[in-house]
C-alpha atoms as a PDB file:
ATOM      1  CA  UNK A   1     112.577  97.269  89.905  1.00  0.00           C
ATOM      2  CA  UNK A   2     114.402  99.967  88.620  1.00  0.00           C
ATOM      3  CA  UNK A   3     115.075 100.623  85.047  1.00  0.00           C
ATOM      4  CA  UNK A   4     118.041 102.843  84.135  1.00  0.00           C
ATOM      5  CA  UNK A   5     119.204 104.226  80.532  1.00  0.00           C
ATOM      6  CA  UNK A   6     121.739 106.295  78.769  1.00  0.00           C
ATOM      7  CA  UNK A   7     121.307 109.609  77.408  1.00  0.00           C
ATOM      8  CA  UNK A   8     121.792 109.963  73.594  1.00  0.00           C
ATOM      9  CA  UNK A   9     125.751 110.542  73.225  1.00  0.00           C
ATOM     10  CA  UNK A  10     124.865 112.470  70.175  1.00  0.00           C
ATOM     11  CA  UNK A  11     124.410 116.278  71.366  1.00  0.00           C
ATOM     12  CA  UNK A  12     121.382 117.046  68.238  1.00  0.00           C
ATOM     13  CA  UNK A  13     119.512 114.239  69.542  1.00  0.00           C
ATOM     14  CA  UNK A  14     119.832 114.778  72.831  1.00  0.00           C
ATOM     15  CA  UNK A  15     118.115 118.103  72.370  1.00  0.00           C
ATOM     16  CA  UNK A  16     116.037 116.824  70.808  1.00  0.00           C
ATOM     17  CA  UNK A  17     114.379 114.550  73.245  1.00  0.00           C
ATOM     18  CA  UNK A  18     110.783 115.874  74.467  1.00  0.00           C
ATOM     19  CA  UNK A  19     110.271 112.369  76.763  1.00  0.00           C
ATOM     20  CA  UNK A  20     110.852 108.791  77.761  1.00  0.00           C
ATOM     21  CA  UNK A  21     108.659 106.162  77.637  1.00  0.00           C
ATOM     22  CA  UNK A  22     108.625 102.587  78.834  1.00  0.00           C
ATOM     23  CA  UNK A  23     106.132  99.535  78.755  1.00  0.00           C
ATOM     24  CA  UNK A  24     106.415  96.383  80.086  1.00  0.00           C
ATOM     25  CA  UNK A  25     104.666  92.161  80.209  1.00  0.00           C
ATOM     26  CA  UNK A  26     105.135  89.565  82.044  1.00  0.00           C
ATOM     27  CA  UNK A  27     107.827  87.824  79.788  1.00  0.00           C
ATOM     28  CA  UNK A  28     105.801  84.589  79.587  1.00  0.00           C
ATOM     29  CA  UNK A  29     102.374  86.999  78.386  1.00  0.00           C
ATOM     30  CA  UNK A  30     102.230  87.511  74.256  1.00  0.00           C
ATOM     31  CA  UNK A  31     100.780  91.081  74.836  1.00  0.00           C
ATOM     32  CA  UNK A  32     102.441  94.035  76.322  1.00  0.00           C
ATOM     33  CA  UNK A  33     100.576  97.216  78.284  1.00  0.00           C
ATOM     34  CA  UNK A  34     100.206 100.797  77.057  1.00  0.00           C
ATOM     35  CA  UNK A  35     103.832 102.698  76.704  1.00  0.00           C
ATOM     36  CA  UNK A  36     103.959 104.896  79.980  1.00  0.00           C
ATOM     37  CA  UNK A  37     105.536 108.419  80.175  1.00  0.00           C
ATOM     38  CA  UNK A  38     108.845 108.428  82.864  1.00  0.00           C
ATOM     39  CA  UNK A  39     107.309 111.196  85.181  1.00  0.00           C
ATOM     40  CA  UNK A  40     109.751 113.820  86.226  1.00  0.00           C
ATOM     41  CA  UNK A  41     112.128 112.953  89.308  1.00  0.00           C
ATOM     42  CA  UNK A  42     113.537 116.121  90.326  1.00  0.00           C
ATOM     43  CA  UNK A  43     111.275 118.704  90.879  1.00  0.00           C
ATOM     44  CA  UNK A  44     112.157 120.549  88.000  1.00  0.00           C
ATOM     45  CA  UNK A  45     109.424 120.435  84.544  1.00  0.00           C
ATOM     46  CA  UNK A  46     112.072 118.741  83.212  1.00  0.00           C
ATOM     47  CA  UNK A  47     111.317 115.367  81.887  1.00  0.00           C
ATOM     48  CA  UNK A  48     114.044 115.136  79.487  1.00  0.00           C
ATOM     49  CA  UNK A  49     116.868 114.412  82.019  1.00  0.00           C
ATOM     50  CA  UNK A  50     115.189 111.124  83.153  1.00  0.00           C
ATOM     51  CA  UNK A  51     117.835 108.676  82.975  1.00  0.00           C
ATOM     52  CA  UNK A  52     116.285 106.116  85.548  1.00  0.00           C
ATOM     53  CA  UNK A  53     112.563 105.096  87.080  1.00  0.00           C
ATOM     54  CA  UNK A  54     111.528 103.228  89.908  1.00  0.00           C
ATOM     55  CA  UNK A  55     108.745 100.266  88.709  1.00  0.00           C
ATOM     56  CA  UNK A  56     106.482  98.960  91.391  1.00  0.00           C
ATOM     57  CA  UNK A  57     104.006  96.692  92.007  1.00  0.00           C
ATOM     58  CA  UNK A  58     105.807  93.975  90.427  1.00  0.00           C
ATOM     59  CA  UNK A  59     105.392  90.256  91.705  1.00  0.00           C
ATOM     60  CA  UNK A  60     108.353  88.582  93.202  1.00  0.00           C
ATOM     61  CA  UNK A  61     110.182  85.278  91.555  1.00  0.00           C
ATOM     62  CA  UNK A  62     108.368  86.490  87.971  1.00  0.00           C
ATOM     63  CA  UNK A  63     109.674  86.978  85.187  1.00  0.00           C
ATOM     64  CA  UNK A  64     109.040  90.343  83.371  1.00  0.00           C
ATOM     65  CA  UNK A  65     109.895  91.984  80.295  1.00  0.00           C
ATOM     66  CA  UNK A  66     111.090  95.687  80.163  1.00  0.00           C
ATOM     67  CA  UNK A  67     110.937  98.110  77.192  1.00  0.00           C
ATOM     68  CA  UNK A  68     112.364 101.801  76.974  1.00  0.00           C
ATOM     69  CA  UNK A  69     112.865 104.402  74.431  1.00  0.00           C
ATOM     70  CA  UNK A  70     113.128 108.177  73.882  1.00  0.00           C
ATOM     71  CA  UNK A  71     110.336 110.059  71.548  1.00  0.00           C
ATOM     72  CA  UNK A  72     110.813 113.356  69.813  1.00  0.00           C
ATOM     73  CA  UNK A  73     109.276 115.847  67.647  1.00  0.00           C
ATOM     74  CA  UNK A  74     109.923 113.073  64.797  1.00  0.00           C
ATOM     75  CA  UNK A  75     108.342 110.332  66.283  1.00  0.00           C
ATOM     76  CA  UNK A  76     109.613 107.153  68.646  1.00  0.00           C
ATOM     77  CA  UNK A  77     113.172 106.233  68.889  1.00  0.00           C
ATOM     78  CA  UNK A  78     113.984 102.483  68.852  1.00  0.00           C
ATOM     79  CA  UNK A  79     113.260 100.932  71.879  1.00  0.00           C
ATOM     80  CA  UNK A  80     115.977  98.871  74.487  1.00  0.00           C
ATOM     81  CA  UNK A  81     114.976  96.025  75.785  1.00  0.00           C
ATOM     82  CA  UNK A  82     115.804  93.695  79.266  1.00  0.00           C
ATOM     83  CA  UNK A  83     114.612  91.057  81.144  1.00  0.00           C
ATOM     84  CA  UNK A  84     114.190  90.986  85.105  1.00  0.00           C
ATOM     85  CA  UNK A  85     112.982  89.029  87.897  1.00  0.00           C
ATOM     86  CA  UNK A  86     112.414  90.734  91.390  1.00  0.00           C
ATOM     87  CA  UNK A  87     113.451  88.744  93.961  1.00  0.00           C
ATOM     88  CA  UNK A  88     111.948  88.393  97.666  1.00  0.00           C
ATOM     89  CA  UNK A  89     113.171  90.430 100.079  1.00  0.00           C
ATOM     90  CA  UNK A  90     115.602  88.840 102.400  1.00  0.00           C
ATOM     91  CA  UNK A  91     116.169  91.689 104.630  1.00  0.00           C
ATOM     92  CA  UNK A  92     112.710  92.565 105.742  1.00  0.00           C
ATOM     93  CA  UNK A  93     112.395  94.089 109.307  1.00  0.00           C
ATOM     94  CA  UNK A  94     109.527  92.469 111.055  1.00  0.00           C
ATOM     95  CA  UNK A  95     107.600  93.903 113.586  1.00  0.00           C
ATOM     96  CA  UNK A  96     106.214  92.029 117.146  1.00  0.00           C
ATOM     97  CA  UNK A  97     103.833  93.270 119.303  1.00  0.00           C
ATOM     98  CA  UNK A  98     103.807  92.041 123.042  1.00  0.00           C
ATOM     99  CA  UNK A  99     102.081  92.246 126.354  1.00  0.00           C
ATOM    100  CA  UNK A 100     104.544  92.387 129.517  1.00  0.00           C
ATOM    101  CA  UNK A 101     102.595  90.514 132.205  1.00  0.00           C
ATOM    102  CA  UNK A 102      99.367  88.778 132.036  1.00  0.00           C
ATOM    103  CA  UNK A 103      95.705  89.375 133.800  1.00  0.00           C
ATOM    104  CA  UNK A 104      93.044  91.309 133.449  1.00  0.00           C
ATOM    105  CA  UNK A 105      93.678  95.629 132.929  1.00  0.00           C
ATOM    106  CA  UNK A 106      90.601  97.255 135.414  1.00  0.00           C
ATOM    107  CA  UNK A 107      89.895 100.931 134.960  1.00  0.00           C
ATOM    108  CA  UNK A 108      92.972 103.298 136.602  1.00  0.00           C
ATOM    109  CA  UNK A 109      95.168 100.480 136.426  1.00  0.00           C
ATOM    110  CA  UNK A 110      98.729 100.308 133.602  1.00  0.00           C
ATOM    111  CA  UNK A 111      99.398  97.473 130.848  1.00  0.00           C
ATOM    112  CA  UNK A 112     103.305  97.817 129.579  1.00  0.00           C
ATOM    113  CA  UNK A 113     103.728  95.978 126.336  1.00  0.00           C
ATOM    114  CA  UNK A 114     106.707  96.362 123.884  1.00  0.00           C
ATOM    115  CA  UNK A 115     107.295  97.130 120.331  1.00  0.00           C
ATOM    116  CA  UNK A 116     110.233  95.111 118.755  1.00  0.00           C
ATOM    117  CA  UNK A 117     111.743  94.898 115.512  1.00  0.00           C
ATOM    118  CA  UNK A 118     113.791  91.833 114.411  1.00  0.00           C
ATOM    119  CA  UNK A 119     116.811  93.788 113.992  1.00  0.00           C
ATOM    120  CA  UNK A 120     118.415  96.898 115.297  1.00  0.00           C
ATOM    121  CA  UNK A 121     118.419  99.578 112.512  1.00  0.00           C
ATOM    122  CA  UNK A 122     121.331 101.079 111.361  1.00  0.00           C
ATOM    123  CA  UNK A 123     122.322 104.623 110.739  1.00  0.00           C
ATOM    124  CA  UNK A 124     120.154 106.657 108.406  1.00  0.00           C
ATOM    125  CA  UNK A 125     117.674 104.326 108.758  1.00  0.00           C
ATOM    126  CA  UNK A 126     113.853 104.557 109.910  1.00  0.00           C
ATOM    127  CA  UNK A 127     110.953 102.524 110.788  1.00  0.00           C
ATOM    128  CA  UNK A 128     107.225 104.055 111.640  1.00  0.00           C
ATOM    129  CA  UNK A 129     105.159 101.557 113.523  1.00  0.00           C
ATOM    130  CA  UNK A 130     101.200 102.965 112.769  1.00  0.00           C
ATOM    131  CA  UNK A 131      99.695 101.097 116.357  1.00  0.00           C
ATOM    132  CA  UNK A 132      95.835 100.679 117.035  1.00  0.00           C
ATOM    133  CA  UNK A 133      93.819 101.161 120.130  1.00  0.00           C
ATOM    134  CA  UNK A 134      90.387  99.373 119.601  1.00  0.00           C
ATOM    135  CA  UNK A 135      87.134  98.120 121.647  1.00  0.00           C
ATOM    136  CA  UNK A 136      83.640  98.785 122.162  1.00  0.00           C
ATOM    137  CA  UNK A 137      82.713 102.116 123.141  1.00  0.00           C
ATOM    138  CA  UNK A 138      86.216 103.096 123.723  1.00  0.00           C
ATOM    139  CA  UNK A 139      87.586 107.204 123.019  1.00  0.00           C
ATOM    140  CA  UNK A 140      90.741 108.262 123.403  1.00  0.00           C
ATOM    141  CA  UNK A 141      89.251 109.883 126.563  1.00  0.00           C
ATOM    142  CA  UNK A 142      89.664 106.008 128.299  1.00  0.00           C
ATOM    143  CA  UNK A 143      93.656 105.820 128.579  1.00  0.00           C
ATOM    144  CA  UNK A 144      96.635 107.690 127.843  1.00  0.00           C
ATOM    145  CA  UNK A 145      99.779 106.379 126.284  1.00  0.00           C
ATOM    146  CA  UNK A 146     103.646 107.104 126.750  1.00  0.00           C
ATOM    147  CA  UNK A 147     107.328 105.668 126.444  1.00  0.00           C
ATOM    148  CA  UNK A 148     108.284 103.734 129.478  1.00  0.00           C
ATOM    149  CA  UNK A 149     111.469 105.919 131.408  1.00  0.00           C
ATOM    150  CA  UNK A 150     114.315 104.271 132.429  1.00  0.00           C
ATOM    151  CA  UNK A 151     118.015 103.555 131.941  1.00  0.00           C
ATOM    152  CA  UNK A 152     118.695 102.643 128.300  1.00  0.00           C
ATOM    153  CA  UNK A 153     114.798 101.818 127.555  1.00  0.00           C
ATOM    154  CA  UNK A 154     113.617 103.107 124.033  1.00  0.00           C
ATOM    155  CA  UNK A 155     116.616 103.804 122.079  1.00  0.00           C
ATOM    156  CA  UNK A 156     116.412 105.664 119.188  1.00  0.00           C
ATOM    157  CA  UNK A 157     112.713 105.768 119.988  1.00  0.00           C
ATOM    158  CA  UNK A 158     110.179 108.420 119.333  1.00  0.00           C
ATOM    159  CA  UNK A 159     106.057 108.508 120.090  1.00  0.00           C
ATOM    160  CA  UNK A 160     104.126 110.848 118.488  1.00  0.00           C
ATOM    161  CA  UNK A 161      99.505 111.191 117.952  1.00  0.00           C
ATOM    162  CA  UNK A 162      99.925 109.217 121.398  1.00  0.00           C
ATOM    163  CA  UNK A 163      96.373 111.034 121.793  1.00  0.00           C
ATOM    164  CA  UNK A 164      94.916 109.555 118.739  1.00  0.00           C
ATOM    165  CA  UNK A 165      93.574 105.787 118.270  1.00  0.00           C
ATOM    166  CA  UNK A 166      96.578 105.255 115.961  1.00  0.00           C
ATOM    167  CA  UNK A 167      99.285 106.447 117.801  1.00  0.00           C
ATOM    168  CA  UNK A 168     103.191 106.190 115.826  1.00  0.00           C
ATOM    169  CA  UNK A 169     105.896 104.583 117.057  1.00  0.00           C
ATOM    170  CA  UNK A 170     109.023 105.825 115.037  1.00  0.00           C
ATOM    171  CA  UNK A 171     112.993 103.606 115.282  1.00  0.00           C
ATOM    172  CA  UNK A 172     115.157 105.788 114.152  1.00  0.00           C
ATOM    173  CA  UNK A 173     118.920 105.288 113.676  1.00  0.00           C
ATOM    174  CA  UNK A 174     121.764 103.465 115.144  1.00  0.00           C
ATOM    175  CA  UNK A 175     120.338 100.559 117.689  1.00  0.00           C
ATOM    176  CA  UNK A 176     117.205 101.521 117.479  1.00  0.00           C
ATOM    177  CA  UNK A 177     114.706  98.197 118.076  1.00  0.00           C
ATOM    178  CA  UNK A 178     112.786  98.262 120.849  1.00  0.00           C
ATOM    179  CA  UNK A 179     110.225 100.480 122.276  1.00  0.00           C
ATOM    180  CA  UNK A 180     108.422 100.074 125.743  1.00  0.00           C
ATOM    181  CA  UNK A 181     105.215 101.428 126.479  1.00  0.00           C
ATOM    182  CA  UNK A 182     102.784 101.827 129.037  1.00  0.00           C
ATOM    183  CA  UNK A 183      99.155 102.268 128.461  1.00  0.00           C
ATOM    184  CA  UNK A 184      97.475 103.744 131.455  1.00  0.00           C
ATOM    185  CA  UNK A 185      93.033 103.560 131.306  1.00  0.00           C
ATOM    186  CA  UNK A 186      91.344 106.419 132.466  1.00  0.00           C
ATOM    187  CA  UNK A 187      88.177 105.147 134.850  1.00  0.00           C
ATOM    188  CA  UNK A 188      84.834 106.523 134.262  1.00  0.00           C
ATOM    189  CA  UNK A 189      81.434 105.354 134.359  1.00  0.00           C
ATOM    190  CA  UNK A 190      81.021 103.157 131.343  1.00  0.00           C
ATOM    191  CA  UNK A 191      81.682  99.704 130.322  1.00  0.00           C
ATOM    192  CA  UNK A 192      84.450  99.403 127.604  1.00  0.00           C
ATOM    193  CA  UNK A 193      85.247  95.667 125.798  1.00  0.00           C
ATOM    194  CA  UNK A 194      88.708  95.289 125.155  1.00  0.00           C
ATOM    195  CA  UNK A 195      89.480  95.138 121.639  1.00  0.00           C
END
């Protein structure tokens, strides 16, 4: 939820300003938090150019109430006052994780399995995908991961800490929505549980 404000028009108490401060309740609760100073934004010291601030962990479909007000040397300025309810995301990008094939992986042999989103992105857009290799007694010394090559496989598609037990799977602009991957187990001489 984002809560945005006007400077003061009037040019002595503008420079006046030292911060900005805002609070807020559920609108249905009778008492409100602690008044919290707007952090700075930009990088620069400067917290008396704050004309906006991002509120999160909100609860969707509720009702909340929303205070704001500037403080000086001379105390706290009246506060302005709204009313918001954030609503559920309609838009969310879900992610699907699938096996291509079926039947049992031995040691030396290849599983391919794709990542898919549940829309292509679109430009300027980007979506990390933080995967997990699991199972008893098993290193990253047991397989080896990569992208899949092939004519128009992984657009937009980058794989990076392939070496790690998290490896990332990064969509990245126009198109980009599925990733194919191949996950190739390294034999040796002990006995490793798929996880």
């Amino acid at each position: 939820m984002t809560l945005a404000w006007a400077e003061p028009t009037d040019s002595r108490a503008l420079a006046s300003v030292t911060k900005y401060q805002y609070w807020y309740k559920v609108s249905s609760a009778s008492n409100w938090g602690s008044w919290i100073d707007v952090a700075d934004s930009d990088g620069g010291n400067d917290v008396t150019d704050e004309t906006s601030f991002v509120v999160t962990g909100l609860t969707n479909r509720t009702e909340y109430s929303f205070e704001v007000r500037a403080v000086n040397s001379a105390g706290d300025g009246a506060a302005a006052s709204a009313m918001a309810t954030p609503a559920t995301a309609t838009n969310a990008t879900v992610v699907s994780l699938n096996r291509v094939g079926t039947g049992v992986v031995t040691e030396g042999g290849t599983v391919e399995f794709t990542v898919t989103l549940s829309r292509a992105l679109t430009a300027g857009k980007i979506v990390d995908v933080l995967l997990s290799i699991s199972g008893t007694s098993v290193t990253t010394a047991d397989w080896s991961l990569a992208l899949k090559t092939g004519t128009s496989l992984n657009t937009g598609v980058t794989l990076s800490d392939e070496t790690t037990i998290t490896p990332n799977v990064k969509f990245s602009g126009t198109a980009a929505e599925t990733a194919t991957l191949v996950l190739t187990t390294t034999p040796d001489a002990n006995d490793e549980s798929s996880g």
